[in-house]
N, C-alpha and C. Protein backbone atom coordinates (compact mmCIF):
# COMPACT_ATOMS: atom_id res chain seq x y z
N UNK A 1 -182.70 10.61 203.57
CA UNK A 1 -182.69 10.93 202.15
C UNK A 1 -183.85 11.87 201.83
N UNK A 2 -183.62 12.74 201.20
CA UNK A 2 -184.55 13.85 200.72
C UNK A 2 -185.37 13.21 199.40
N UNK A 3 -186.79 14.19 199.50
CA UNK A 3 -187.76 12.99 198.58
C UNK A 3 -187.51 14.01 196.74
N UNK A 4 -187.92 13.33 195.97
CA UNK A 4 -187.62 13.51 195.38
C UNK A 4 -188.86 14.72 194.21
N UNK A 5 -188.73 15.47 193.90
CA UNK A 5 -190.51 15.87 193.02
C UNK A 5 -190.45 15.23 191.62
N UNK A 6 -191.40 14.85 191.55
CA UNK A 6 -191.49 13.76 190.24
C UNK A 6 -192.50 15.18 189.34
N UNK A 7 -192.22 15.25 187.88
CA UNK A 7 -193.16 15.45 187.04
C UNK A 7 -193.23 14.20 185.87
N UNK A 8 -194.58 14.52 185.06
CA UNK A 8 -194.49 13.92 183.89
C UNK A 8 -194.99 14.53 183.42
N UNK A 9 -194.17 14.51 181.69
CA UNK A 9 -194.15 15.29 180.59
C UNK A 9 -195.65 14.65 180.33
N UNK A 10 -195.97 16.08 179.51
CA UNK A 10 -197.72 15.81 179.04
C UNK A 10 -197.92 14.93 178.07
N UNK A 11 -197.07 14.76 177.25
CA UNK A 11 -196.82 13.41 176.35
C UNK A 11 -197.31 12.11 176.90
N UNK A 12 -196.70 11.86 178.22
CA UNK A 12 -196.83 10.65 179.01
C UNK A 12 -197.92 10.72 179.34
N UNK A 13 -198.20 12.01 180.02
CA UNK A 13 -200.04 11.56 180.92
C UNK A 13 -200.84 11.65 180.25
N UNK A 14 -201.13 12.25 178.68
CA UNK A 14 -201.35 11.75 177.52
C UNK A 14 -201.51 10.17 177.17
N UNK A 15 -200.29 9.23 177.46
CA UNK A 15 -200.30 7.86 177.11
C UNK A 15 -200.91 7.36 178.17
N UNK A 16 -200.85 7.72 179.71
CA UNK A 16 -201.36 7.17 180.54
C UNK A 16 -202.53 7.17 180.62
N UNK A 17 -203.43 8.46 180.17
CA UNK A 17 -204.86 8.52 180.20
C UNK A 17 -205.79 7.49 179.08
N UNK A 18 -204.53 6.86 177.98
CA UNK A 18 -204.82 6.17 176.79
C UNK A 18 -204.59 4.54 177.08
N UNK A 19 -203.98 4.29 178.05
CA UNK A 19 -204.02 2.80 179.07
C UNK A 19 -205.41 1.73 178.97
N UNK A 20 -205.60 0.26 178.51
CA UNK A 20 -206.83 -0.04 178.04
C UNK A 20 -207.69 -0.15 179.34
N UNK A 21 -206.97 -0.30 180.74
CA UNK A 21 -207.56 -0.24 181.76
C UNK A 21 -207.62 0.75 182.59
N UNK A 22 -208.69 1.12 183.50
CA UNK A 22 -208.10 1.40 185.22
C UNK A 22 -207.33 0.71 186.14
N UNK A 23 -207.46 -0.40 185.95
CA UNK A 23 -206.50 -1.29 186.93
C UNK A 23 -205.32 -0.38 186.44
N UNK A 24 -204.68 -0.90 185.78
CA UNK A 24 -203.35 -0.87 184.56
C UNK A 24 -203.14 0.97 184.91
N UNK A 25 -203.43 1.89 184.60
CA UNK A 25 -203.53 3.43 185.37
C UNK A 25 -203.67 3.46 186.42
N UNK A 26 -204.09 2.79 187.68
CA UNK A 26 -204.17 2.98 188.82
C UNK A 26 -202.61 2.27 189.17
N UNK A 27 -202.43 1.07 188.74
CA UNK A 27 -201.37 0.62 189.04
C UNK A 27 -200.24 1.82 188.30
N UNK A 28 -200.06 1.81 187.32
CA UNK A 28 -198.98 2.82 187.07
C UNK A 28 -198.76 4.23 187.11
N UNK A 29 -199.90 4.84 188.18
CA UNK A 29 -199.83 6.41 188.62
C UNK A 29 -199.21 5.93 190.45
N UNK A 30 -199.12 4.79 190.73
CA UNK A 30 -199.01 3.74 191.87
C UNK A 30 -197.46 3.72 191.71
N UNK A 31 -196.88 3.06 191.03
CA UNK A 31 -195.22 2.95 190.56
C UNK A 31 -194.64 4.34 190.61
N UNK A 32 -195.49 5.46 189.89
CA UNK A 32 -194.97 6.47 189.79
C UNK A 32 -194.80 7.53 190.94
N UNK A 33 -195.91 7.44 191.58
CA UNK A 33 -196.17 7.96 193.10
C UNK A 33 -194.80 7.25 193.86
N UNK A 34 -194.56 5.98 193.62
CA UNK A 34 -193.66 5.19 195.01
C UNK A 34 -191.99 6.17 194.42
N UNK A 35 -191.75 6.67 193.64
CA UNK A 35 -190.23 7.30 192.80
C UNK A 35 -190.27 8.71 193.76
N UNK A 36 -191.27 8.82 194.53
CA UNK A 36 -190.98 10.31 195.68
C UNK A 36 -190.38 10.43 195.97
N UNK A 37 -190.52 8.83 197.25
CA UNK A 37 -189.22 8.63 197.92
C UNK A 37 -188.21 7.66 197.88
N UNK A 38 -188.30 6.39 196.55
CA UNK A 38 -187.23 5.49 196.19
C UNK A 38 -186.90 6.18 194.91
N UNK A 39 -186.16 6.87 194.32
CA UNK A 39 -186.28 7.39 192.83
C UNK A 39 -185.51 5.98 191.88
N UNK A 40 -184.76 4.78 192.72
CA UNK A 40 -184.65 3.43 191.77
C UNK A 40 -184.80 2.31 192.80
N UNK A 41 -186.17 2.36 192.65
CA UNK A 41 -186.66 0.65 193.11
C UNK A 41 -185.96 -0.17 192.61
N UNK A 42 -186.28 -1.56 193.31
CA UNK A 42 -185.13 -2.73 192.71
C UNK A 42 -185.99 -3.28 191.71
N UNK A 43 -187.05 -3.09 191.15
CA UNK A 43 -187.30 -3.75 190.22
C UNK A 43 -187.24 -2.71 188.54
N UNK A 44 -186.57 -1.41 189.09
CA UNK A 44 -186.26 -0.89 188.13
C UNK A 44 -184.88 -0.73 187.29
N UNK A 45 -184.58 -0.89 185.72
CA UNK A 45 -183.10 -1.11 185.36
C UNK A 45 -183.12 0.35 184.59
N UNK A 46 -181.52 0.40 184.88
CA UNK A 46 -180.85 1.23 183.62
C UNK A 46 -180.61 0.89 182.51
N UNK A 47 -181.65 2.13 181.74
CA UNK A 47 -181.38 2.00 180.12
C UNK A 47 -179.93 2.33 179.31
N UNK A 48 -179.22 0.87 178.72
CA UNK A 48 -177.92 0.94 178.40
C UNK A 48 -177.55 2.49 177.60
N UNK A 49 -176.40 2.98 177.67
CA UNK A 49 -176.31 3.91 177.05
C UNK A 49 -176.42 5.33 177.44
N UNK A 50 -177.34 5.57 178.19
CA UNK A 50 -177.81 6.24 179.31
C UNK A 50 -177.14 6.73 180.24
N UNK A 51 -177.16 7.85 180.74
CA UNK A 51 -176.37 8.49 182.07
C UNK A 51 -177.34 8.28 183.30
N UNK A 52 -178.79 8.90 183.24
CA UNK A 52 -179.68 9.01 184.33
C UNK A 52 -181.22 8.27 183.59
N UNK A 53 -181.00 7.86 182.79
CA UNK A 53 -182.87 7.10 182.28
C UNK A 53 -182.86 5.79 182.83
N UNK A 54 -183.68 5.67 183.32
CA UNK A 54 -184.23 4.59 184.00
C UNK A 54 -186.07 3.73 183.01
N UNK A 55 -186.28 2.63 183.46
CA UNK A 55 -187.32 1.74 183.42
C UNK A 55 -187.74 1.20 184.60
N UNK A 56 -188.95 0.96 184.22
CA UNK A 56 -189.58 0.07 185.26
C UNK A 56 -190.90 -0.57 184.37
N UNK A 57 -190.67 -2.13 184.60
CA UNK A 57 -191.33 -2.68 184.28
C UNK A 57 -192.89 -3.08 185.00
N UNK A 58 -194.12 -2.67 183.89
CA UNK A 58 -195.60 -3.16 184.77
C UNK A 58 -196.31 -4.12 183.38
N UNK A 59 -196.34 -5.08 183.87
CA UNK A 59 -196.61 -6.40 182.74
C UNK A 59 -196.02 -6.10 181.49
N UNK A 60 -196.64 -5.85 180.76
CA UNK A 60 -196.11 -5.63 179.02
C UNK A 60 -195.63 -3.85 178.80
N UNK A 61 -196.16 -3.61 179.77
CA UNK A 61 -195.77 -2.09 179.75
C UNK A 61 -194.60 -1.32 180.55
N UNK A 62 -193.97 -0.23 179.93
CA UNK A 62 -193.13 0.14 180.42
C UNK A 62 -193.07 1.71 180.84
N UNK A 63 -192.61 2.20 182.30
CA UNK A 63 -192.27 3.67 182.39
C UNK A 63 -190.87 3.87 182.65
N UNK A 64 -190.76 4.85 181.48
CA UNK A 64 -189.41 5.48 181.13
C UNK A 64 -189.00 6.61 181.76
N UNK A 65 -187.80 6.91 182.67
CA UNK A 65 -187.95 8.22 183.34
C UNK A 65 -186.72 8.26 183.53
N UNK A 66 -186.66 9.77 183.74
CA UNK A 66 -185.15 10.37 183.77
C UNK A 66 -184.70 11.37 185.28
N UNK A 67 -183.74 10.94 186.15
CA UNK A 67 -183.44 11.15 187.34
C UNK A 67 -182.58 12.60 187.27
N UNK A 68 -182.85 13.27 187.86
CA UNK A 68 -182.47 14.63 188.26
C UNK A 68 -181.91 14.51 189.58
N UNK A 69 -180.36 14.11 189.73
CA UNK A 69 -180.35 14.39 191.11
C UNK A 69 -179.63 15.14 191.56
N UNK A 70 -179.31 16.23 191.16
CA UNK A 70 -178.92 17.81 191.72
C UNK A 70 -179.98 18.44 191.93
N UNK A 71 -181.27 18.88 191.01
CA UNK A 71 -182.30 18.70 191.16
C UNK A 71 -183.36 18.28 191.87
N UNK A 72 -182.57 16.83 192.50
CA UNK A 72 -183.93 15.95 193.03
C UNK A 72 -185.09 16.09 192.53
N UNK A 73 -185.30 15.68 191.10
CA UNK A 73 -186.09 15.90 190.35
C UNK A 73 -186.16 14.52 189.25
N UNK A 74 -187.54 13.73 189.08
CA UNK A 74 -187.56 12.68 188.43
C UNK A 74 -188.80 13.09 187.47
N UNK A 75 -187.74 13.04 186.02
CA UNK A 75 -188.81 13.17 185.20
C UNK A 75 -189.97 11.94 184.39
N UNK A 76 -190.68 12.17 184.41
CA UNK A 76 -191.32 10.52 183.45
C UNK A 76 -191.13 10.73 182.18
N UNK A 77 -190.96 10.12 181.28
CA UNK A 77 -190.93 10.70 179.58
C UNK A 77 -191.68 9.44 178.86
N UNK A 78 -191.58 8.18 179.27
CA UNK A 78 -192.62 7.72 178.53
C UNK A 78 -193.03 6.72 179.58
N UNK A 79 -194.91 6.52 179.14
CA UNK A 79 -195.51 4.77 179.51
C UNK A 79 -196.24 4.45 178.26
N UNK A 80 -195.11 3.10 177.97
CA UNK A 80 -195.75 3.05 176.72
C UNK A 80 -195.68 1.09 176.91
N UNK A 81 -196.23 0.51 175.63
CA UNK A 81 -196.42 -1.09 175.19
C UNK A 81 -194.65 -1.30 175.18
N UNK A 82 -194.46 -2.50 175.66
CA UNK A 82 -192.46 -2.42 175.56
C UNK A 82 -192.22 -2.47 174.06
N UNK A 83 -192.83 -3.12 172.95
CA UNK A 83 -192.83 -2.90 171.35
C UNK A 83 -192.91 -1.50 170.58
N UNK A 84 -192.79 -0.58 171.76
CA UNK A 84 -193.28 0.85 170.81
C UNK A 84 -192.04 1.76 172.57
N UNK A 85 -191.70 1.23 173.45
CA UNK A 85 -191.14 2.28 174.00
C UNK A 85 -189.96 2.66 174.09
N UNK A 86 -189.07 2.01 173.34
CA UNK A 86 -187.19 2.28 173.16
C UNK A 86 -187.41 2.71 171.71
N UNK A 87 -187.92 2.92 170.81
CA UNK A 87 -187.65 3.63 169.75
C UNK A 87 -187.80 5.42 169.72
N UNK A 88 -187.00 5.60 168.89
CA UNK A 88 -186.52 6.68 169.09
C UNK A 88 -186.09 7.69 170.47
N UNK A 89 -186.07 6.69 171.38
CA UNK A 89 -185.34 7.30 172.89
C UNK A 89 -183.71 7.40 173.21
């Protein structure tokens, strides 16, 4: 399987740089790094409604991302608190 190039929108690494920890950013630049070469881990679900957006859950927080696979291209679009990250998506 061919790996995949991940970006994230500046929005996100924006929210990520705004994370109350380093743990918590190290861990979720960690999740995001592993989507190279699994682009849907098993602990990640499809967002209902959705053609290619995906989640993945890291404690209370969530990264939202969207799979390109003609492309092979995985975009991130949000890491946000799960109370603030399905609105308006």
């Amino acid at each position: 399987m061919a790996s995949y190039k991940v970006k994230i929108k500046n929005s996100a690494q924006k929210e990520i740089r705004k994370l109350p920890s380093k743990e918590l950013r190290d861990s979720i630049v960690g999740i995001i790094g592993g989507l190279y070469i699994n682009p849907i881990p098993d602990d990640s679900k499809k967002i209902k409604g959705s053609n290619n957006i995906y989640r993945i859950r890291q404690g209370v927080y969530r990264i939202v991302y969207q799979i390109y696979k003609n492309e092979l291209l995985i975009l991130v679009i949000r890491v946000r608190h799960r109370k603030d990250v399905y609105k308006g998506l």
